[in-house]
N, C-alpha and C. Protein backbone atom coordinates (compact mmCIF):
# COMPACT_ATOMS: atom_id res chain seq x y z
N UNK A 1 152.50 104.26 137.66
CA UNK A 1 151.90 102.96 137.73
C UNK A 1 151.40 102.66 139.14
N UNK A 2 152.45 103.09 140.41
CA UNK A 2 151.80 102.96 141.73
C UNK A 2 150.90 103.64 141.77
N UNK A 3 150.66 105.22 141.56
CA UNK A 3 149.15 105.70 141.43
C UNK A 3 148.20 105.62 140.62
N UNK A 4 148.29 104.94 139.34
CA UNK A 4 147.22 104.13 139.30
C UNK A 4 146.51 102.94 140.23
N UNK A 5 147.40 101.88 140.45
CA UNK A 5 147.25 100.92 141.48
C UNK A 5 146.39 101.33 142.76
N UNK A 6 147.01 102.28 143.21
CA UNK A 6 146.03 102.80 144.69
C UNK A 6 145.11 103.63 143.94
N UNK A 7 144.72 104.31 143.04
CA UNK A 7 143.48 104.70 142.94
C UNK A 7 142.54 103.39 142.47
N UNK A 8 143.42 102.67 141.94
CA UNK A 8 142.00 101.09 141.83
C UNK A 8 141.57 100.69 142.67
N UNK A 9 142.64 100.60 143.72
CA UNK A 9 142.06 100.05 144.62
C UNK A 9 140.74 100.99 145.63
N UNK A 10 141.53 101.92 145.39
CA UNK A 10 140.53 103.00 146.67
C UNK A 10 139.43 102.82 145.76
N UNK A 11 139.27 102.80 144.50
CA UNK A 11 137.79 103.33 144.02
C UNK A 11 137.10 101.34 144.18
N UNK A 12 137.72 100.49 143.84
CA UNK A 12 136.75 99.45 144.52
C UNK A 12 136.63 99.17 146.33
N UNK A 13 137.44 99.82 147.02
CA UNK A 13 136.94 99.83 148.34
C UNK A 13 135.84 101.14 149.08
N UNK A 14 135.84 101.59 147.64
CA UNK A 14 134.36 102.46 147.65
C UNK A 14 132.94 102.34 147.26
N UNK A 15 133.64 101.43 146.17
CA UNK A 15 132.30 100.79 145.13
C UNK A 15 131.92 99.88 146.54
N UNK A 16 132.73 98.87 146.86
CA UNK A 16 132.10 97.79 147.80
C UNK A 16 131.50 98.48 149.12
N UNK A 17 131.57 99.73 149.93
CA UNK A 17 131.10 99.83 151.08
C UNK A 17 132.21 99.69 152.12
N UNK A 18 131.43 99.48 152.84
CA UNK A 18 132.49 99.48 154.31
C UNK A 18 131.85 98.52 155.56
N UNK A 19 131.13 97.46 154.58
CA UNK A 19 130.96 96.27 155.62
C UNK A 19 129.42 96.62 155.70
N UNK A 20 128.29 95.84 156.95
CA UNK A 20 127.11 95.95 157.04
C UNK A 20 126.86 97.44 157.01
N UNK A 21 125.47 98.07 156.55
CA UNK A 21 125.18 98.96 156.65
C UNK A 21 123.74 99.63 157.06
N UNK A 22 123.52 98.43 157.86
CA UNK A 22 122.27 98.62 158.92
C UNK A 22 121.42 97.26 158.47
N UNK A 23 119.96 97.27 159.09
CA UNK A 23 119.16 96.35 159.08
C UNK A 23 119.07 95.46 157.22
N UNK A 24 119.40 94.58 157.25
CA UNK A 24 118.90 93.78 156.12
C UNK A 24 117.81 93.88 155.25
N UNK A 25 116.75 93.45 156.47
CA UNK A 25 115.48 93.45 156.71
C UNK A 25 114.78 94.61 155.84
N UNK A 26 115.17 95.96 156.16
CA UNK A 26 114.68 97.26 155.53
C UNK A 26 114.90 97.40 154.29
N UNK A 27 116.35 96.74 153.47
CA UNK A 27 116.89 96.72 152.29
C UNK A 27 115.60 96.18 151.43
N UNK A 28 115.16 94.91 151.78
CA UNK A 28 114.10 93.81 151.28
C UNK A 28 112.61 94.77 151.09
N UNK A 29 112.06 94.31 150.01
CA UNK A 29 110.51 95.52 149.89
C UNK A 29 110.10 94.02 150.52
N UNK A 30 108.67 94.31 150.98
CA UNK A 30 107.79 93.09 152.03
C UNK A 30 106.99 92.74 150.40
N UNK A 31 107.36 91.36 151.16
CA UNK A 31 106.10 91.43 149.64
C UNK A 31 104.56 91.38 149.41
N UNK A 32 104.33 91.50 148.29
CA UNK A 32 103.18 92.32 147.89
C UNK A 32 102.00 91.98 148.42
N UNK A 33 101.36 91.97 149.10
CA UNK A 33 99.91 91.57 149.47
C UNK A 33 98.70 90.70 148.38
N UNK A 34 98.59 89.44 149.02
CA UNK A 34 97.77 88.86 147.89
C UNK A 34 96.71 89.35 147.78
N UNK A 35 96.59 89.36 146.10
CA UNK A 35 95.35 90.35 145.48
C UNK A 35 93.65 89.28 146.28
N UNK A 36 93.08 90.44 146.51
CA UNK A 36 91.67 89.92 146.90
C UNK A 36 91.16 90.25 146.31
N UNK A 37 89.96 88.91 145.68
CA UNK A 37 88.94 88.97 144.56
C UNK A 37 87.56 90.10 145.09
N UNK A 38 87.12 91.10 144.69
CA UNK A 38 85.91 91.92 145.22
C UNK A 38 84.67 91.00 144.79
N UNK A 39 84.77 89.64 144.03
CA UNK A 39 83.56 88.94 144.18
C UNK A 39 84.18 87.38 144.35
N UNK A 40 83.29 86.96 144.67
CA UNK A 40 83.05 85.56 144.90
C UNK A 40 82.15 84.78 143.98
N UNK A 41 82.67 84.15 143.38
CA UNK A 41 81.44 82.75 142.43
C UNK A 41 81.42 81.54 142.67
N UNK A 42 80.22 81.04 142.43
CA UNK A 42 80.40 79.49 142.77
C UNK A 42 78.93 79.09 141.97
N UNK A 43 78.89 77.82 141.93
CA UNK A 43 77.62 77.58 140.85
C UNK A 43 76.76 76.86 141.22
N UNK A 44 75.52 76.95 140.93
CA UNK A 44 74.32 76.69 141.76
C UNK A 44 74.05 74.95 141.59
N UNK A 45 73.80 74.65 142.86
CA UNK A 45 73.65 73.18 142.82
C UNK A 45 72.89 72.07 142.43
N UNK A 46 72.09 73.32 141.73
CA UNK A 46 70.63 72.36 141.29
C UNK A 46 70.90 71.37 140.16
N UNK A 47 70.43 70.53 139.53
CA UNK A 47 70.97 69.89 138.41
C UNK A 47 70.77 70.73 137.11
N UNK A 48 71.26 70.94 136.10
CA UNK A 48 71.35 71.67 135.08
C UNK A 48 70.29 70.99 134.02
N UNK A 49 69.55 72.08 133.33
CA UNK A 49 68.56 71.38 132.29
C UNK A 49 69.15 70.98 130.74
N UNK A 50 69.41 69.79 129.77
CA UNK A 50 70.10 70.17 128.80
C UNK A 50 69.95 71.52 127.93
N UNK A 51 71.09 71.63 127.00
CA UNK A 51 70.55 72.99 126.08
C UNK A 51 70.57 72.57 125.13
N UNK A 52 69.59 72.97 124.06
CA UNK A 52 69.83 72.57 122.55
C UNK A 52 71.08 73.06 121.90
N UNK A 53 72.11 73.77 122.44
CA UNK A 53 73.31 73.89 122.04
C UNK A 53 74.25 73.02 121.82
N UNK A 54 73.99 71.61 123.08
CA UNK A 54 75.06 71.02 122.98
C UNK A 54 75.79 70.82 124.32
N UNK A 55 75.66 72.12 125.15
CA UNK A 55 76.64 72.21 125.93
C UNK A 55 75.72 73.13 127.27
N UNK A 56 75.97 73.05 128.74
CA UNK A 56 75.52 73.74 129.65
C UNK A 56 76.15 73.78 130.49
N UNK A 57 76.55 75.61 130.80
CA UNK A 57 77.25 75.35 131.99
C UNK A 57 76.39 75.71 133.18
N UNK A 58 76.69 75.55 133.88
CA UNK A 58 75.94 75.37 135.55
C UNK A 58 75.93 76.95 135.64
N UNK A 59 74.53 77.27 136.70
CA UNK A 59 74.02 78.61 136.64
C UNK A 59 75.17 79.25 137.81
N UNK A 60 75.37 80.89 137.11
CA UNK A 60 76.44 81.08 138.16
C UNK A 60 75.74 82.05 139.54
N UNK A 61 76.39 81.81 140.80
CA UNK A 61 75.71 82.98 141.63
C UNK A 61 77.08 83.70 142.12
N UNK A 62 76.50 85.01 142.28
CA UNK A 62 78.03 85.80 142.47
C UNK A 62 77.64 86.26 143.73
N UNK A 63 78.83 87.22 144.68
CA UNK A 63 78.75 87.92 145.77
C UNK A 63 79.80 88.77 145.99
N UNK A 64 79.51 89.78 146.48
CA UNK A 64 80.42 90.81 146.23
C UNK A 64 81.00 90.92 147.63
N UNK A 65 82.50 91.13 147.77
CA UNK A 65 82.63 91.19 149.34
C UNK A 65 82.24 92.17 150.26
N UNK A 66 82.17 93.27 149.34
CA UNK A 66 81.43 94.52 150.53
C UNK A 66 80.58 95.32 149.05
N UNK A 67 79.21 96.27 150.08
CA UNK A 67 78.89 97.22 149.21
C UNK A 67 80.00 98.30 148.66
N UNK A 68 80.63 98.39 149.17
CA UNK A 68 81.78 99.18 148.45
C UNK A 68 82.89 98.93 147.05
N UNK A 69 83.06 97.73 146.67
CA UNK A 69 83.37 97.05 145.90
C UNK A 69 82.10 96.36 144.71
N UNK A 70 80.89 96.91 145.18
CA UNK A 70 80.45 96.25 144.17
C UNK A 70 79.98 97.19 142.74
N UNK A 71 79.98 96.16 141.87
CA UNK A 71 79.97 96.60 140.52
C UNK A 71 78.41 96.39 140.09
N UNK A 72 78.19 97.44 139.22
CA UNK A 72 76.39 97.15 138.88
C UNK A 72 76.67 96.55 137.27
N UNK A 73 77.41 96.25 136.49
CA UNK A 73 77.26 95.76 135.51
C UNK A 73 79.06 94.47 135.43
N UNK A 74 78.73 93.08 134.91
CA UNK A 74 79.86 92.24 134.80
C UNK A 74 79.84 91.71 133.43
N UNK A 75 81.48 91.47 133.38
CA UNK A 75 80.85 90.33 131.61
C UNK A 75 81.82 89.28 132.66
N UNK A 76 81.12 88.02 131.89
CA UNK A 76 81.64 86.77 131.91
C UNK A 76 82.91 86.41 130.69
N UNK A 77 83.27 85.77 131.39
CA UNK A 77 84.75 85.54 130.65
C UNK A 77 84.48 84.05 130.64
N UNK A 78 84.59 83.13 129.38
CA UNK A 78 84.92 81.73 129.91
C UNK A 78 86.02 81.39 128.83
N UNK A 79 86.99 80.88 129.35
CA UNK A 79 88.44 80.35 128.84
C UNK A 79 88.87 78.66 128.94
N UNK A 80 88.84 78.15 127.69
CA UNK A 80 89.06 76.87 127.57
C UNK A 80 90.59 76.50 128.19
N UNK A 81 90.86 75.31 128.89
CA UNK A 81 92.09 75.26 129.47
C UNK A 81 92.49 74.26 127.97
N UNK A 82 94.07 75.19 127.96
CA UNK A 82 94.64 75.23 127.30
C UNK A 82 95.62 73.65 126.87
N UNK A 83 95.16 72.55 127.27
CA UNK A 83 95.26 71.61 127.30
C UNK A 83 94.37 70.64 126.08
N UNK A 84 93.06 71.31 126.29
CA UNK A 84 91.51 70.80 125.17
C UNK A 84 92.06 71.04 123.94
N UNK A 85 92.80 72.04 123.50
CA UNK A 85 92.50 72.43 121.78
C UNK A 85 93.20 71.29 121.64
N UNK A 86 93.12 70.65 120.34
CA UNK A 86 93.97 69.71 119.69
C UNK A 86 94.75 70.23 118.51
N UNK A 87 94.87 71.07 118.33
CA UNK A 87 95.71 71.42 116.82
C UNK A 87 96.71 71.74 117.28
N UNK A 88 97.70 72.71 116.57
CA UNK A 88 99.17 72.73 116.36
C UNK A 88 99.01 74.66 116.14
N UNK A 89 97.35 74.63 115.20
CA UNK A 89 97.58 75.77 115.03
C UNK A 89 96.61 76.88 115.81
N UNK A 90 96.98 77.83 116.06
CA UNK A 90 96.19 79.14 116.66
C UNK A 90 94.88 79.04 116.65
N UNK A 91 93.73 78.81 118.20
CA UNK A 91 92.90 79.01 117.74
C UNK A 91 92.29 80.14 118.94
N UNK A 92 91.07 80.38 118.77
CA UNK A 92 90.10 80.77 119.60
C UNK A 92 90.25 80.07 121.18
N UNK A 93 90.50 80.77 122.59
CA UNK A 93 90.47 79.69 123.32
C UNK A 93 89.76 80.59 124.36
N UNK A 94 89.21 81.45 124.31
CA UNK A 94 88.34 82.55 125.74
C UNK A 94 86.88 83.08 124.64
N UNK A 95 86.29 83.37 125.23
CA UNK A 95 84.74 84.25 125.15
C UNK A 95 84.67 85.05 126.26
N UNK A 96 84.57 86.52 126.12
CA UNK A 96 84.32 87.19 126.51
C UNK A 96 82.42 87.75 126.06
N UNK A 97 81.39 87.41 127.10
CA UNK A 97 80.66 87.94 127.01
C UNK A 97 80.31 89.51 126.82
N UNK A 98 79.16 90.06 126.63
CA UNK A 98 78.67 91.12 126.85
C UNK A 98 78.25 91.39 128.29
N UNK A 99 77.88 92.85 128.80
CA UNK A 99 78.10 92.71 130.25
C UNK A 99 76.67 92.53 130.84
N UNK A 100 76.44 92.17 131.64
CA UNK A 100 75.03 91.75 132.38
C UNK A 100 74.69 92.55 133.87
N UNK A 101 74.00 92.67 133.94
CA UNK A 101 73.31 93.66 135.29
C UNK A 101 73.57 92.68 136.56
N UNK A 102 74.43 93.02 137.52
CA UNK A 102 74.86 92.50 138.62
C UNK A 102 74.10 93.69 139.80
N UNK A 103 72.80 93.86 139.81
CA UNK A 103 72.43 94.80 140.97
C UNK A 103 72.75 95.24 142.72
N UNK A 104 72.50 93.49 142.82
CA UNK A 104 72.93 93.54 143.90
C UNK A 104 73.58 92.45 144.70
N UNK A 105 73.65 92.96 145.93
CA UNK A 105 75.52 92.23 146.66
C UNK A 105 75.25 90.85 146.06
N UNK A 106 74.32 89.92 146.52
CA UNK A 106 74.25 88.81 145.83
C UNK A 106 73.03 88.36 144.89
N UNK A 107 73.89 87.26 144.31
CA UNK A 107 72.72 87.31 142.78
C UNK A 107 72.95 86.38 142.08
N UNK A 108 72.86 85.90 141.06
CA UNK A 108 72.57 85.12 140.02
C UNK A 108 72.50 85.51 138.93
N UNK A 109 73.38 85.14 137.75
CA UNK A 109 73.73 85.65 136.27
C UNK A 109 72.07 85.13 135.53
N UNK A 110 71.10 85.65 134.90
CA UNK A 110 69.65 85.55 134.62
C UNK A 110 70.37 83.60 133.80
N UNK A 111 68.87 83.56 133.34
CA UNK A 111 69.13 82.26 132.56
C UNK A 111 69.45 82.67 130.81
N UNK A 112 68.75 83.91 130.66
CA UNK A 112 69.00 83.84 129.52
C UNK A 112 70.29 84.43 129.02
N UNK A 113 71.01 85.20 130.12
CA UNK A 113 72.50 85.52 129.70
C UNK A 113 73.56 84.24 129.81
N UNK A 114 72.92 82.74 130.53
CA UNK A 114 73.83 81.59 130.72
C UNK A 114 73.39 80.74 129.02
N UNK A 115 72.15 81.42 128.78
CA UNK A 115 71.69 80.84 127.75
C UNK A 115 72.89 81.18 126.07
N UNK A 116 72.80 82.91 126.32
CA UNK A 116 73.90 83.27 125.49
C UNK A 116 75.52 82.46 125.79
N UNK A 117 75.67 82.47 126.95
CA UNK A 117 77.18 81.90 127.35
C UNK A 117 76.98 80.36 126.75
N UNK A 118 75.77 79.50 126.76
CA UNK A 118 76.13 77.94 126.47
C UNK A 118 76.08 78.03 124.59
N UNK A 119 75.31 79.23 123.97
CA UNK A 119 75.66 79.19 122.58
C UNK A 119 77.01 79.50 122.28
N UNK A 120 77.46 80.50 122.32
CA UNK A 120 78.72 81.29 122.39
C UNK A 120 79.75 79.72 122.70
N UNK A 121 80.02 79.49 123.66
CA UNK A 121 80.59 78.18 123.95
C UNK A 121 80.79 77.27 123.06
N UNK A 122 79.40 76.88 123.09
CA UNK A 122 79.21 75.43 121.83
C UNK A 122 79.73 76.10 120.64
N UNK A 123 79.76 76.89 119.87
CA UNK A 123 80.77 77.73 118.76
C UNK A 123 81.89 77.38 118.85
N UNK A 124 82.51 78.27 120.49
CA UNK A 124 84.08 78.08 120.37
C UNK A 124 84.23 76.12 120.09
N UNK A 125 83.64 75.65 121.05
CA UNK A 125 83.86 74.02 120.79
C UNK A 125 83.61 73.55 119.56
N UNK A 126 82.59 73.89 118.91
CA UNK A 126 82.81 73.33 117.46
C UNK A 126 83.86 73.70 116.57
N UNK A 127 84.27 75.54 116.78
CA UNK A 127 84.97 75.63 116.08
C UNK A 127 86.73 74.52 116.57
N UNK A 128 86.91 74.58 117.65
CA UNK A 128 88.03 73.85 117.65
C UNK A 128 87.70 72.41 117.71
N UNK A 129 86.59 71.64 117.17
CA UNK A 129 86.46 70.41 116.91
C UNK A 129 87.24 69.80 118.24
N UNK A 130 86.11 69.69 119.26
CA UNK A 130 86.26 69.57 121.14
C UNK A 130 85.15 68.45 120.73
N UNK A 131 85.01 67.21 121.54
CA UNK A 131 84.04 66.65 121.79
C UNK A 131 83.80 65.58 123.06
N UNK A 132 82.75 66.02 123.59
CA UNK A 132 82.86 64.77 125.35
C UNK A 132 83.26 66.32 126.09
N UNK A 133 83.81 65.73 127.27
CA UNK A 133 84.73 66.19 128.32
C UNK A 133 85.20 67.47 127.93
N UNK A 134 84.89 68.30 128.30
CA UNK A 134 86.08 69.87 127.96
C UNK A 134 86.51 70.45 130.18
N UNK A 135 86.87 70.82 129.74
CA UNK A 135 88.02 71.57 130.93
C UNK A 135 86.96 72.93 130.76
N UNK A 136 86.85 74.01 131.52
CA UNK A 136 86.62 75.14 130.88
C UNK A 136 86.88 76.12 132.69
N UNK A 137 87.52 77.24 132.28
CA UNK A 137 87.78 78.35 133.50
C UNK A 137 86.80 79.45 133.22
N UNK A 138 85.97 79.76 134.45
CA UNK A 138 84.76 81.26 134.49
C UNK A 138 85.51 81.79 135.60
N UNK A 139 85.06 83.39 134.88
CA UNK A 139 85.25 84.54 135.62
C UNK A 139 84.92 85.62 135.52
N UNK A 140 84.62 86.46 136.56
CA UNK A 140 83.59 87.88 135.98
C UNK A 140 84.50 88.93 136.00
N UNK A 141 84.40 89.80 134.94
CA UNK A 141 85.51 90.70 135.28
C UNK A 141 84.42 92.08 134.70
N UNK A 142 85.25 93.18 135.16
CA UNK A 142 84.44 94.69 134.91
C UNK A 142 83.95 95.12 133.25
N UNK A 143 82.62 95.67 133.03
CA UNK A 143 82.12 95.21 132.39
C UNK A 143 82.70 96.47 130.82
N UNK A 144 83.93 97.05 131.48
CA UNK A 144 84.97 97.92 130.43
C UNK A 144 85.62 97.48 129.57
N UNK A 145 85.67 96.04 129.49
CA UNK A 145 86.50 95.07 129.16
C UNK A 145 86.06 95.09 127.76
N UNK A 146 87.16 94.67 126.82
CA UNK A 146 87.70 95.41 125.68
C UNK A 146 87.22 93.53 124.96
N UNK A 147 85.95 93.44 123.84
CA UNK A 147 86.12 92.00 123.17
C UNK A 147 86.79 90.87 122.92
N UNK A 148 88.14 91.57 122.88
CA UNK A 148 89.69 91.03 122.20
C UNK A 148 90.36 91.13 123.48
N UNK A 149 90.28 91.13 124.51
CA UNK A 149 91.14 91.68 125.55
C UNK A 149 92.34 90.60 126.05
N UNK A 150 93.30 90.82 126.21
CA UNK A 150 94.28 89.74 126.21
C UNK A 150 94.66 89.54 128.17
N UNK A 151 95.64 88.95 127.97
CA UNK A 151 95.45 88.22 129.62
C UNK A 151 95.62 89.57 130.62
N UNK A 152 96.77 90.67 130.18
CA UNK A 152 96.66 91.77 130.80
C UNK A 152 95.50 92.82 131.11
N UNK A 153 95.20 92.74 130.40
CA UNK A 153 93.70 93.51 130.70
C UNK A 153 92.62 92.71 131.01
N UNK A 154 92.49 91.72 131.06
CA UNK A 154 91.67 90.93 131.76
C UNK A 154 91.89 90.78 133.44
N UNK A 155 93.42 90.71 133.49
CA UNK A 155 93.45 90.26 134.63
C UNK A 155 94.00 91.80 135.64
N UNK A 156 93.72 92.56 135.11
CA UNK A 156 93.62 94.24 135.38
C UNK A 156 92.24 94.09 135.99
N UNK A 157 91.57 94.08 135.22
CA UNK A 157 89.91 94.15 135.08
C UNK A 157 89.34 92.86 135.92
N UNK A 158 89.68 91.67 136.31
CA UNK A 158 88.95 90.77 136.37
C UNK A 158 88.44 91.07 138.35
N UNK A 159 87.14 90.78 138.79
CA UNK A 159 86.11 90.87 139.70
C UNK A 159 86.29 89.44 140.80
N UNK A 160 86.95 87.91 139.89
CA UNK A 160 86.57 87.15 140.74
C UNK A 160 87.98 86.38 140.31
N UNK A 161 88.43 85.32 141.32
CA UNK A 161 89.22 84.20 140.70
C UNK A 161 88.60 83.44 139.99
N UNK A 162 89.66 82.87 139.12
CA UNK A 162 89.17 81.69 138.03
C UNK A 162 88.68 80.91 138.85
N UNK A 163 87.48 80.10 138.02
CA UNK A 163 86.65 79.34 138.76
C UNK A 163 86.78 77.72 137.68
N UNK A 164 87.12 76.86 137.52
CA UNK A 164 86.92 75.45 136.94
C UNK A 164 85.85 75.04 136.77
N UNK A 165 85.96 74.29 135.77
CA UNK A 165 84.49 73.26 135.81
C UNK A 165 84.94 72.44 134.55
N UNK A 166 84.02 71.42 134.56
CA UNK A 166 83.69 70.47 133.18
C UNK A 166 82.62 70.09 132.44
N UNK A 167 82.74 70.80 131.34
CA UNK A 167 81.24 70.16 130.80
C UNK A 167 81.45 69.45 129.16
N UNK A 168 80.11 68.56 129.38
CA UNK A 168 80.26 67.65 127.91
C UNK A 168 79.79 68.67 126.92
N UNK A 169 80.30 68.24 125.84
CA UNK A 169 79.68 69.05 124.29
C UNK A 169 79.21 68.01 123.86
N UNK A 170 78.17 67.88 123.32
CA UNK A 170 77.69 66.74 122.53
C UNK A 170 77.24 67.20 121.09
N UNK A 171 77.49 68.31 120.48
CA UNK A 171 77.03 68.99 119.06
C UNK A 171 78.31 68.85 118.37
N UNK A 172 79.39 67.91 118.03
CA UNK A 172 80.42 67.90 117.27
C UNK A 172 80.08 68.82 115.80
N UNK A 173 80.66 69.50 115.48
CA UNK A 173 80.98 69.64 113.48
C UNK A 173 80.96 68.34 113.14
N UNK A 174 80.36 68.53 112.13
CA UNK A 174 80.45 66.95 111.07
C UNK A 174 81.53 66.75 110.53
N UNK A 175 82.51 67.63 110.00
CA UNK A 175 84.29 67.37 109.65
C UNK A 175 84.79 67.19 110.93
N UNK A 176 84.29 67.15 111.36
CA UNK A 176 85.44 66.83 112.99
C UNK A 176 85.20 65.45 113.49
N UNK A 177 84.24 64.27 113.29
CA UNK A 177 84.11 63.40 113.88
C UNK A 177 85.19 62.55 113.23
């Protein structure tokens, strides 16, 4: 029974160490370096023309931080903040565009690919019966990006930080008013 006793003990005054065992500091990994976006967006200041969709979002201009980072083709991502839907049940809340020709360092998404993004949009909004005011997050991400792509592979893939904005829908569904 006494040699059990002293082997317990010796084996937890082994498990525990033998007091400090150098710098702290070195134990700790540094942490991770904040991710830097390889583009920059922001949206052009001019006033926006309506769309017969319903809905317009402001024209986007991108910039890439170096020629080395830049990408010759992007899709647009736009994601309703998750606050807008009103139901209970599962719906649609991102569009992932098709990808668009980003040539060079800086630029401007054409009108007629913002043209596809304000149809596409006005859809998701009708389909979740949205009307007035919506919330909505843009972002460009690499143009590998998978239709269905969920937050991990988006945010694998994604080119810029989320960017905010607000725009009115004025094309309600007729069951929705």
């Amino acid at each position: 029974m006494r040699r059990g006793m002293m082997l317990a003990i010796a084996g937890l005054a082994f498990l525990a160490g033998c007091g400090d065992q150098g710098d702290k500091a070195a134990s700790n990994p540094p942490a991770a370096p904040k991710w830097k976006a390889p583009y920059h967006i922001d949206f052009d200041a001019k006033a926006v023309k309506p769309n017969p969709a319903g809905v317009t979002l402001p024209a986007i201009n991108y910039t890439a931080t170096s020629k080395e980072t830049m990408e010759r083709r992007a899709s647009l991502v736009v994601r309703l903040d998750s606050s807008a839907t009103k139901s209970d049940q599962p719906s649609m809340n991102q569009m992932i565009m098709g990808p668009a020709d980003t040539p060079d360092i800086t630029g401007a998404l054409s009108a007629g690919y913002m043209d596809l993004a304000n149809k596409g949009l006005a859809k998701m909004l009708e389909t979740n019966c949205l009307n007035g005011k919506v919330k909505v997050n843009l972002a460009l991400v690499r143009s590998s990006v998978k239709p269905d792509a969920g937050d991990g592979e988006l945010n694998a893939k994604r080119l810029t930080e989320w960017m905010p904005t607000e725009v009115t829908f004025k094309n309600p569904h007729p069951k929705c008013k």
